[in-house]
Protein backbone atom coordinates (compact mmCIF):
# COMPACT_ATOMS: atom_id res chain seq x y z
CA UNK A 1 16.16 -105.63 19.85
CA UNK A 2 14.74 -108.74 17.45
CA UNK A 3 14.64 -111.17 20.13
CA UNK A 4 13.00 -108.57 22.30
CA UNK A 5 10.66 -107.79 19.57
CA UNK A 6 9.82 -111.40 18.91
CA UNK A 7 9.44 -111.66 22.94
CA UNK A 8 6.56 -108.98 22.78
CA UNK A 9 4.30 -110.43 19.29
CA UNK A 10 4.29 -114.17 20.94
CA UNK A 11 3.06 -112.32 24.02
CA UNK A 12 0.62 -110.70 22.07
CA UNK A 13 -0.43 -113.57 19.94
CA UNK A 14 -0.83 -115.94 23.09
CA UNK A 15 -2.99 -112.74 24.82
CA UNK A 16 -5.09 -112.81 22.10
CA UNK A 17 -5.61 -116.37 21.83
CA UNK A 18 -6.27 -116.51 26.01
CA UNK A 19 -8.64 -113.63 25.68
CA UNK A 20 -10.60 -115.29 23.00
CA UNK A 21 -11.88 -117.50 25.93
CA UNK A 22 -12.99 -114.79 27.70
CA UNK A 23 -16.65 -113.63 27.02
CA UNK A 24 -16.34 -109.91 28.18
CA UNK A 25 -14.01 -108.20 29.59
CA UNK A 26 -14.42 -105.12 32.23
CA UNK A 27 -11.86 -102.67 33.30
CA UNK A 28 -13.11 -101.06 36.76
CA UNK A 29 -11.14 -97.46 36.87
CA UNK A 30 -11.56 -94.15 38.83
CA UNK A 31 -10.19 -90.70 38.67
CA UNK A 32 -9.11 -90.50 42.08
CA UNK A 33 -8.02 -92.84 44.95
CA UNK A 34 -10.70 -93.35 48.00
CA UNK A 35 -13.25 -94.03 46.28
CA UNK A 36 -14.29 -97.82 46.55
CA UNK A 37 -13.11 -99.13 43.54
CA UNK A 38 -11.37 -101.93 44.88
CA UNK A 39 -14.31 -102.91 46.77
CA UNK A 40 -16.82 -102.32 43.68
CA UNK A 41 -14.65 -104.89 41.71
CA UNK A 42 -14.67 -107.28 44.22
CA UNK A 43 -18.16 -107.94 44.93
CA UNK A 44 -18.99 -107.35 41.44
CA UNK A 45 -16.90 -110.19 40.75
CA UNK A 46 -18.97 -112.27 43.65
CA UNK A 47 -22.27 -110.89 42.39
CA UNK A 48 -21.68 -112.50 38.99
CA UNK A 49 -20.20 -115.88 40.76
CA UNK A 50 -23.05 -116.12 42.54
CA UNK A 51 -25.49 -115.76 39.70
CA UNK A 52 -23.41 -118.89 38.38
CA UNK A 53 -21.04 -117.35 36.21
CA UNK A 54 -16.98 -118.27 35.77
CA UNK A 55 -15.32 -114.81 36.66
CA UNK A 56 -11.92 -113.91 36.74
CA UNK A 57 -10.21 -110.96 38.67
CA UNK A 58 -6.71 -109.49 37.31
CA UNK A 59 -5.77 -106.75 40.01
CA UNK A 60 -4.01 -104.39 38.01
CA UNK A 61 -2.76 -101.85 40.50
CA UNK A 62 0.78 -102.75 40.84
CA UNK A 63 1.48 -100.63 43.94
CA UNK A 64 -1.35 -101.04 45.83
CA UNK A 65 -3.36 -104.10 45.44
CA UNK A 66 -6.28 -104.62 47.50
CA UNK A 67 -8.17 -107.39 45.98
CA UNK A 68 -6.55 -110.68 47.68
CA UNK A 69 -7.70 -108.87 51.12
CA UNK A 70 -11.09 -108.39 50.14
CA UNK A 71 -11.95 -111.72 49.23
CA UNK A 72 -9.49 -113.40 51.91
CA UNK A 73 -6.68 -114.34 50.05
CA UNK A 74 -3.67 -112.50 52.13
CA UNK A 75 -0.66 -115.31 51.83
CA UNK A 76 -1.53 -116.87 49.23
CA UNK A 77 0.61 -117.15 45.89
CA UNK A 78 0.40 -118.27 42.46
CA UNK A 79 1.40 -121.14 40.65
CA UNK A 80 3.20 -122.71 37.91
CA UNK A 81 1.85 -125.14 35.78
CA UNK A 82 3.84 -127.84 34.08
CA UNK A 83 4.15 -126.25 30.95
CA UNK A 84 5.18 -122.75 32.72
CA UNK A 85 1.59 -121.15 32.76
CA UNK A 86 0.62 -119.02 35.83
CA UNK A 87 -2.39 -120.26 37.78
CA UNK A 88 -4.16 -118.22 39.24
CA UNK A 89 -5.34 -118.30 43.13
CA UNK A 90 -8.81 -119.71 43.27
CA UNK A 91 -11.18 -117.42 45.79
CA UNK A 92 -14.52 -117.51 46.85
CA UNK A 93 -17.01 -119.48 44.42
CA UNK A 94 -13.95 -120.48 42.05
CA UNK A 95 -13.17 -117.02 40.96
CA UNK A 96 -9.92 -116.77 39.74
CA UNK A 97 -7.77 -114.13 41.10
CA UNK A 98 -4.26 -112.64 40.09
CA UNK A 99 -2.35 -109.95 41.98
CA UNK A 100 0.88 -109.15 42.23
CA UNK A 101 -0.34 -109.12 46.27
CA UNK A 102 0.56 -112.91 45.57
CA UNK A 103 4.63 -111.86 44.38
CA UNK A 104 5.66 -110.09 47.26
CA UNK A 105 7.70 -111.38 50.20
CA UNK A 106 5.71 -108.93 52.67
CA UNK A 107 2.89 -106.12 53.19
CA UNK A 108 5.98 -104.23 53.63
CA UNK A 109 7.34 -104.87 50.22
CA UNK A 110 7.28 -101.87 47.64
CA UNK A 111 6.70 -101.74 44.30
CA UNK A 112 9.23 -99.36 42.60
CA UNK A 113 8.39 -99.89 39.08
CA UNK A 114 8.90 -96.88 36.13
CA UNK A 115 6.25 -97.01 33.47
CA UNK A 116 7.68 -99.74 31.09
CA UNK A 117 8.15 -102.11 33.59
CA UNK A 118 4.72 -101.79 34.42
CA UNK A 119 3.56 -102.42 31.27
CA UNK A 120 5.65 -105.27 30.74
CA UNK A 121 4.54 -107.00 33.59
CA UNK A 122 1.02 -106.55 32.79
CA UNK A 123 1.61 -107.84 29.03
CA UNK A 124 3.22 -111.12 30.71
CA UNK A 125 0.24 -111.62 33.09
CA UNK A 126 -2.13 -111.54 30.64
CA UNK A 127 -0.21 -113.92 28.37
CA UNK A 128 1.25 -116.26 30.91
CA UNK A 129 -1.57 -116.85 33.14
CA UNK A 130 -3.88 -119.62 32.65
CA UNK A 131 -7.02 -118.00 33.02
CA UNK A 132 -9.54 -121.10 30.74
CA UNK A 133 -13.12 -120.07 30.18
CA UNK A 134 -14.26 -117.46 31.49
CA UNK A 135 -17.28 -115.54 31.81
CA UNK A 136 -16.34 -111.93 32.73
CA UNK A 137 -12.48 -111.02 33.58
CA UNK A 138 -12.29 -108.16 35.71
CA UNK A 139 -9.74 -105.83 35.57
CA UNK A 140 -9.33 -103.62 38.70
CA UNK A 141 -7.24 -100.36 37.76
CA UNK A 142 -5.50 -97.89 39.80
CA UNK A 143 -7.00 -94.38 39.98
CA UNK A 144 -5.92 -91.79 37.56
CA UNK A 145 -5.59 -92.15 33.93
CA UNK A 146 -1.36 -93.03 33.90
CA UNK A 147 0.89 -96.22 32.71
CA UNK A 148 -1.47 -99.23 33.79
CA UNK A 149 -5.28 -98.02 32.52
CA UNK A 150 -3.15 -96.77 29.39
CA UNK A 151 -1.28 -100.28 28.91
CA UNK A 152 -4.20 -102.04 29.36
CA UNK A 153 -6.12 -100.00 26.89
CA UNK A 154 -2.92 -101.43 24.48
CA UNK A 155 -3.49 -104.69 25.31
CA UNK A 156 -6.82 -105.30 25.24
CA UNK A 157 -8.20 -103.67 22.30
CA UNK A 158 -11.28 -105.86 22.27
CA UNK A 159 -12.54 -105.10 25.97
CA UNK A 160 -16.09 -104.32 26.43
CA UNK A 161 -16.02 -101.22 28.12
CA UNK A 162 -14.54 -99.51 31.35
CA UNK A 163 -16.89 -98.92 34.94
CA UNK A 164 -16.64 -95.28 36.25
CA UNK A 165 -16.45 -95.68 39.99
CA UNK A 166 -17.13 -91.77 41.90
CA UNK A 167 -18.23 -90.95 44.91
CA UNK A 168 -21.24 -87.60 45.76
CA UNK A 169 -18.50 -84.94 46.06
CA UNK A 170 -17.31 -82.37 43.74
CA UNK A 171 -13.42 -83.10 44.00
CA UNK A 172 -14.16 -86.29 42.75
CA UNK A 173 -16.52 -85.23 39.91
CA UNK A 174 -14.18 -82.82 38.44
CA UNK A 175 -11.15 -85.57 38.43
CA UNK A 176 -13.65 -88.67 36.89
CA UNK A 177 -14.89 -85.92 34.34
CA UNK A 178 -11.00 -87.61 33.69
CA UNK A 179 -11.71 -90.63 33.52
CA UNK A 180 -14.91 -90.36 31.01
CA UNK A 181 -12.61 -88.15 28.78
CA UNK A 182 -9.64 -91.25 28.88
CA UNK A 183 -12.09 -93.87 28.12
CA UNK A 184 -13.35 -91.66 25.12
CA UNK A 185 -10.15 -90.88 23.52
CA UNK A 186 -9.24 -94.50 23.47
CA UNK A 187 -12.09 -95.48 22.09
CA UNK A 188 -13.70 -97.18 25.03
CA UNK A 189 -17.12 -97.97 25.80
CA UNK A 190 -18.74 -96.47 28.78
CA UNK A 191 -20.37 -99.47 30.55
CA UNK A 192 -21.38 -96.57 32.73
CA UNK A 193 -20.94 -94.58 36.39
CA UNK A 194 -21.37 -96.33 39.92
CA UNK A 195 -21.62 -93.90 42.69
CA UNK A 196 -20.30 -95.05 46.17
CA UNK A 197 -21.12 -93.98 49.60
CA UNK A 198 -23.95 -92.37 47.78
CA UNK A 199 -25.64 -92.10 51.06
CA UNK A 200 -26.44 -93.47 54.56
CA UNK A 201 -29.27 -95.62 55.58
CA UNK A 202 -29.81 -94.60 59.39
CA UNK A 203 -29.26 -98.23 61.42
CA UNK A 204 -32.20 -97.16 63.90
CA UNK A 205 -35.19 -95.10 61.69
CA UNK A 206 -34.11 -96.13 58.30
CA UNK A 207 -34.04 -92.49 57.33
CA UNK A 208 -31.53 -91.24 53.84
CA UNK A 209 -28.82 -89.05 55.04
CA UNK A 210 -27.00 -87.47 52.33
CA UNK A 211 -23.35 -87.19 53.96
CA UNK A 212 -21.99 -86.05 50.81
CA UNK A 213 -22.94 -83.67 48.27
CA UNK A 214 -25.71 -84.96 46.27
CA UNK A 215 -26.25 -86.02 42.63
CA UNK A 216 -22.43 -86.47 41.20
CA UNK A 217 -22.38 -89.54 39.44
CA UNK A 218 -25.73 -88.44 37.55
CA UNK A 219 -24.56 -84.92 36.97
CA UNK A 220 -21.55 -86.69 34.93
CA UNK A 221 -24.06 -89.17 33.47
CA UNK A 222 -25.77 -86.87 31.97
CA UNK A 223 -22.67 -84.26 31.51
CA UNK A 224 -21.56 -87.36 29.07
CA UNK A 225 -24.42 -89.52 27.93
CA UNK A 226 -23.36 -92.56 29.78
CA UNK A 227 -25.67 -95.05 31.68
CA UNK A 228 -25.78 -94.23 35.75
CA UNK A 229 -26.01 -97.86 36.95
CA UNK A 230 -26.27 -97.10 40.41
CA UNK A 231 -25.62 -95.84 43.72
CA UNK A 232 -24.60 -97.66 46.80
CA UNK A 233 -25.21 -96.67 50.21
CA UNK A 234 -22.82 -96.09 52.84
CA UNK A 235 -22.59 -99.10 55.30
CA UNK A 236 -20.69 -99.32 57.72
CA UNK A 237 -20.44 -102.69 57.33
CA UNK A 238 -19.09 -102.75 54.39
CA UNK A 239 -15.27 -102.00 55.66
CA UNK A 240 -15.22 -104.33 58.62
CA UNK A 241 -16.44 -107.09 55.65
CA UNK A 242 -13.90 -106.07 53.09
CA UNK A 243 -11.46 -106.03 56.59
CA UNK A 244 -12.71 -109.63 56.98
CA UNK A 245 -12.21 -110.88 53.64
CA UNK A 246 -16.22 -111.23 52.78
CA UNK A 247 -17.75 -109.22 49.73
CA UNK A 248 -20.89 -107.29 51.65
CA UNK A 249 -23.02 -108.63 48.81
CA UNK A 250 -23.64 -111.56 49.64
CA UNK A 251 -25.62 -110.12 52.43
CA UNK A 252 -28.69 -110.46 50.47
CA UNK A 253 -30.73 -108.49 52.65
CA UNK A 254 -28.92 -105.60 52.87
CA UNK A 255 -29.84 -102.34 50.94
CA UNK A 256 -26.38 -102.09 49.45
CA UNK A 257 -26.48 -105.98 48.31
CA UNK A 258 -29.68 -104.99 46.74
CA UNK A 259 -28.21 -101.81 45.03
CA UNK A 260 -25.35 -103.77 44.04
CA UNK A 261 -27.91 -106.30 42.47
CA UNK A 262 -29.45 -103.82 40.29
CA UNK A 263 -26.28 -102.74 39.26
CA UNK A 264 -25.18 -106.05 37.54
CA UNK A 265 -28.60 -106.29 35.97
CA UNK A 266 -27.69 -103.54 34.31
CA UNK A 267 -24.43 -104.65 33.26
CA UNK A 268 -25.83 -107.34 31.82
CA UNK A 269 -28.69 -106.05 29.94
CA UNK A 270 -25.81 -104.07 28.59
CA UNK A 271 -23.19 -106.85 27.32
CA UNK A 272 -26.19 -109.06 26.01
């Protein structure tokens, strides 16, 4: 149990000292699955790159990671530095990107992990990798509010604040009403709500179709008095790029680049 003990506080102590390096820190959550969040962190990652900042992804969800495919980093893996740090894979426009994507022998592959384990391997990737200077780290969750959102809560005291991803429907208001409640009983900052597939822009006549119900992510806004930063259309697109490996905003003419663009204005105005 000492040398266990001991294990865990040079962990800490060597988290702390790589996450002094790191200007803010983001975790992207959700209360339910389907909702884009994968794809939210991903090109808000590339929408900060672009703008010419050093960004840094950590995809958190252990069972299900989706972030090397979005940015076209199936196969890759991680390396080992000469004095044992993890490096991470470098992806579009330098980010750098960990997943445990990059650990397993196959797609196929499982992860069949209890609670502790989790947390433990999220304590060592924080403290092992060598993640340097970085601008913003983002931290793409699972949905829900269970082991890793809680661990990293644990781990990173010090993070700025958490991004609410929802989409118009009331199943998925009710279960981010969730999230908002998690974030506030661990003392977390509410960077604020990003609605998805908030609605379609008609290819041919340009017309809003509201293929949801209408007005979630303000409704909790407002429910909570946290910031609505946006709302992003529904594009087709937008899966047959994240398919491709190619964040949709850096299709600068598109109306969800240009949603998305608003979006980390208002991040920033935020954090500075």
């Amino acid at each position: 149990m000492e040398d266990r003990k001991k294990i865990i506080e040079e962990q800490d102590r060597k988290i702390r000292e790589k996450m002094a390096k790191v200007r803010h820190k983001i975790a992207v959550i959700s209360g339910k699955g389907g909702v884009g969040k994968s794809t939210v962190t991903a090109n808000l990652a590339m929408a900060f790159a672009l703008k010419g900042y050093a960004v840094g992804i950590l995809d958190a969800d252990m069972h299900g990671p989706s972030i090397p495919k979005m940015l076209g980093l199936k196969g890759r893996r991680l390396g080992v530095s000469k004095d044992g740090e993890i490096i991470p894979v470098l992806g579009p426009m330098n980010m750098k990107v960990v997943s445990m994507d990059f650990l397993l022998q196959s797609d196929e592959d499982p992860v069949v992990w209890r609670g502790p384990l989790k947390m433990s391997a999220l304590r060592q990737l924080l403290a092992e990798v060598e993640w340097g200077e970085l601008d913003y780290l983002l931290i793409d969750l699972p949905p829900g509010t269970g082991d890793e959102p809680l661990s990293i809560a644990q781990l990173l005291p010090e993070m700025d604040g958490v991004l609410i991803v929802t989409i118009p429907s009331e199943v998925s208001e009710n279960v981010v009403k969730k999230s908002v409640k998690f974030a506030e009983l661990l003392k977390l900052r509410v960077l604020g709500i990003v609605e998805n597939m908030s609605y379609l822009v008609c290819p041919k006549c340009g017309e809003r179709i509201e293929v949801f119900n209408t007005g979630a992510g303000k409704k909790i806004a407002e429910a909570f008095g946290v910031p609505l930063l946006g709302e992003i259309p529904l594009d087709p697109k937008i899966s047959k790029e994240a398919d491709s490996g190619m964040p949709f905003v850096v299709d600068f003419e598109s109306q969800t680049s240009k949603a998305f663009e608003r979006i980390v204005k208002r991040i920033e105005e935020a954090l500075n």
